[in-house]
Protein backbone atom coordinates (compact mmCIF):
# COMPACT_ATOMS: atom_id res chain seq x y z
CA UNK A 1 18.65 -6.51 7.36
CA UNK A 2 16.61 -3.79 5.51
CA UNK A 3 12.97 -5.04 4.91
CA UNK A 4 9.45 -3.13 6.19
CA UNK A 5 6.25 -4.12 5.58
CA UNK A 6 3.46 -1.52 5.71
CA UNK A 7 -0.40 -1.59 5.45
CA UNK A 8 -2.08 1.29 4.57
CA UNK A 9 -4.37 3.43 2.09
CA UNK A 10 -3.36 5.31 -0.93
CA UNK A 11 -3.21 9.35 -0.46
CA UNK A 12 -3.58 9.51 -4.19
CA UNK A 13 -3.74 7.31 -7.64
CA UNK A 14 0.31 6.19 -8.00
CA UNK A 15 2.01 8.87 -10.47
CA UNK A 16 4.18 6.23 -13.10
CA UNK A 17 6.46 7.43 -15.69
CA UNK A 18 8.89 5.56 -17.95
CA UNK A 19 12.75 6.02 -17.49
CA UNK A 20 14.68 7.42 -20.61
CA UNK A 21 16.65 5.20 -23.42
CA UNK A 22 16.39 2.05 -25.76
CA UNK A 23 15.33 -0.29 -22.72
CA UNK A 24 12.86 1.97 -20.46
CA UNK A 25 11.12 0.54 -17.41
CA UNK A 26 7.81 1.92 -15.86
CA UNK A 27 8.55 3.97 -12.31
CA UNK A 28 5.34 3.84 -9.65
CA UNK A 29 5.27 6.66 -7.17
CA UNK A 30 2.46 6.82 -4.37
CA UNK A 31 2.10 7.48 -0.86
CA UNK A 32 0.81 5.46 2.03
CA UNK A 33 -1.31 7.02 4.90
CA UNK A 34 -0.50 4.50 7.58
CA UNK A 35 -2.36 4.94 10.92
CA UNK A 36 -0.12 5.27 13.73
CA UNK A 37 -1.17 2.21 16.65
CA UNK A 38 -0.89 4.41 19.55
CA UNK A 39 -2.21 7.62 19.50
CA UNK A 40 -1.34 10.32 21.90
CA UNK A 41 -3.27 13.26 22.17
CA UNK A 42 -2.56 16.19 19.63
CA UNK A 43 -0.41 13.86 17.43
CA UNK A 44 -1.37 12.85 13.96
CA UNK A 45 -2.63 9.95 13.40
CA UNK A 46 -0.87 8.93 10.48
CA UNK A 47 2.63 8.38 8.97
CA UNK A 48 3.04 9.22 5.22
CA UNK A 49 5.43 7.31 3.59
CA UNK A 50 6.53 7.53 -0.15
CA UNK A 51 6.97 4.14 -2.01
CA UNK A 52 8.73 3.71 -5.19
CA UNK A 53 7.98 0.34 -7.86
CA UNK A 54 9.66 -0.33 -10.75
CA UNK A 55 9.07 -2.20 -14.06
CA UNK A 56 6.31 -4.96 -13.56
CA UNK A 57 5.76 -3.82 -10.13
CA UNK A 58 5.07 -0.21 -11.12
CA UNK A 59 2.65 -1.49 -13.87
CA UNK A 60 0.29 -3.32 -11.86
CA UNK A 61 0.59 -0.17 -9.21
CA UNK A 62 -0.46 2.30 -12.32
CA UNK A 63 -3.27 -0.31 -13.95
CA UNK A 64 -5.01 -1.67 -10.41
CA UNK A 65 -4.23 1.06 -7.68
CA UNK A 66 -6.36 4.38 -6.68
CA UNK A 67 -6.77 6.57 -4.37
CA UNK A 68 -8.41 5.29 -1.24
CA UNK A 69 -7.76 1.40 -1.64
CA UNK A 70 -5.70 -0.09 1.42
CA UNK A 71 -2.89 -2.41 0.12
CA UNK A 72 0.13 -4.17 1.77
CA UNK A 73 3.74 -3.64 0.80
CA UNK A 74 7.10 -5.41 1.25
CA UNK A 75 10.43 -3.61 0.49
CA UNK A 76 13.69 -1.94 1.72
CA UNK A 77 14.34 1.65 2.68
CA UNK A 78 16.43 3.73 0.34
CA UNK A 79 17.96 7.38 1.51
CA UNK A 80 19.26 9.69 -1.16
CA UNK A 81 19.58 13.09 -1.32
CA UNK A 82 19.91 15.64 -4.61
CA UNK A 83 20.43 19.75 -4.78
CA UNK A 84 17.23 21.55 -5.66
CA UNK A 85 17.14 24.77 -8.19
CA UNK A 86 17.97 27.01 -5.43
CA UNK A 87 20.96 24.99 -4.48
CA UNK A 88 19.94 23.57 -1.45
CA UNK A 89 20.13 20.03 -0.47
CA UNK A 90 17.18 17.54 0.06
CA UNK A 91 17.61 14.47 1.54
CA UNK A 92 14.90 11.60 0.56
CA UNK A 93 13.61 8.51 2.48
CA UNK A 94 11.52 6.02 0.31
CA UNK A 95 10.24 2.20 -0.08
CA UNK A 96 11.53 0.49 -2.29
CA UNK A 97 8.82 -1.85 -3.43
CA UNK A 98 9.30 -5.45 -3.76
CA UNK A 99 5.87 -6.50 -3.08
CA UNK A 100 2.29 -5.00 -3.31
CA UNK A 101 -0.98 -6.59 -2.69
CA UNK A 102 -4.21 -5.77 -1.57
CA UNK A 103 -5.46 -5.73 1.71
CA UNK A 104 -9.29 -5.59 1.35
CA UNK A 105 -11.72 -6.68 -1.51
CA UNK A 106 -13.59 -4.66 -4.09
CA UNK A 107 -16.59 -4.82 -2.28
CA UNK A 108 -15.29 -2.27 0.19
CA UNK A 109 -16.11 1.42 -0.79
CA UNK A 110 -13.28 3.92 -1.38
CA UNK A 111 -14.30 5.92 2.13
CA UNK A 112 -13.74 2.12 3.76
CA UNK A 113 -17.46 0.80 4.42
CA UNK A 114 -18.43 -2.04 2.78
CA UNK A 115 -20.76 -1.99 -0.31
CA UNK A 116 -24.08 -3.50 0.27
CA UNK A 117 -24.33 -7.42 -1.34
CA UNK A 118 -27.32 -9.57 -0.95
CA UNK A 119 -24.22 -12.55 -0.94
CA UNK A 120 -23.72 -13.80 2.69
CA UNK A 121 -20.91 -12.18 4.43
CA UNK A 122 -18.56 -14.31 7.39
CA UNK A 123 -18.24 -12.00 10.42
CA UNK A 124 -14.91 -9.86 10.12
CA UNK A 125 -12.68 -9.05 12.85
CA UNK A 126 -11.78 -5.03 13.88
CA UNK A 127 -8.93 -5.52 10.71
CA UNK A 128 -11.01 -6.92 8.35
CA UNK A 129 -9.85 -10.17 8.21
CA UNK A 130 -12.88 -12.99 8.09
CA UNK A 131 -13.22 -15.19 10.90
CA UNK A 132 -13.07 -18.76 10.21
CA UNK A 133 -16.20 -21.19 11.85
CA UNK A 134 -15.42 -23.66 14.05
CA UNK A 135 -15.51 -27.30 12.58
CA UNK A 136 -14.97 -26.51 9.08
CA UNK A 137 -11.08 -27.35 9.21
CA UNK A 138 -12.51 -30.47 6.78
CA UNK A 139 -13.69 -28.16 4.24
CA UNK A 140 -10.45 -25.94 4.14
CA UNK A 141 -8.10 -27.07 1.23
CA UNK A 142 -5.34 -26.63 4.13
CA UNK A 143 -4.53 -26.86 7.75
């Protein structure tokens, strides 16, 4: 089975370019900073790994993703390699995207801290995720 999932923040605004001929699809290109759980000392921090969308999937990358934002992707790992202008060969490692979401809302700024909102907020865990009140399950449209 070849599948990852990653969560993670953008290194730069995806780079998208359309694939030659009569039928040509859109091609999505970005990077993921994704921090590393355990961190030893001297290490980096972070993994950088290059994702790859095509058609509708690289179109919603190139109209709705930027630099900063922290989304969630589903794929497979693809290897390749080609031969570079001075003849050497380079051997490639990238996700191939199936899925991409985001992972935190607009109100969050591009450095990560949330934008001020007179709206109340529900308290958020250490990942962001909003923590549920007890005795609402009656409210929830499912349980």
């Amino acid at each position: 089975m070849n599948k990852v999932i990653l969560m993670g923040r953008l290194t730069r605004d995806p780079e998208v370019r359309y694939s030659a001929g009569e039928n040509s699809i859109a091609i999505a290109r970005y990077t993921l900073a994704v921090e590393r759980r355990f961190k030893k000392e001297g290490e980096a921090t972070a993994d950088f790994i290059s994702c790859v969308a095509f058609a509708k999937q690289a179109e919603f990358a190139d109209r709705y993703f930027r630099q900063g934002m922290r989304i969630i992707v589903s794929g497979r790992i693809q290897t390749g390699s080609y031969t570079n202008r001075d003849g050497i060969k380079i051997y490639t490692t990238d996700v191939v995207i199936e899925e991409q979401n985001f992972a935190e809302s607009k109100s969050h700024t591009e450095n990560g801290e949330k934008a001020q909102s007179n709206a109340p907020m529900m308290p958020e865990d250490a990942n962001g995720f909003m923590n549920i009140p007890e005795g609402i399950d009656e409210e929830l449209p499912f349980s």
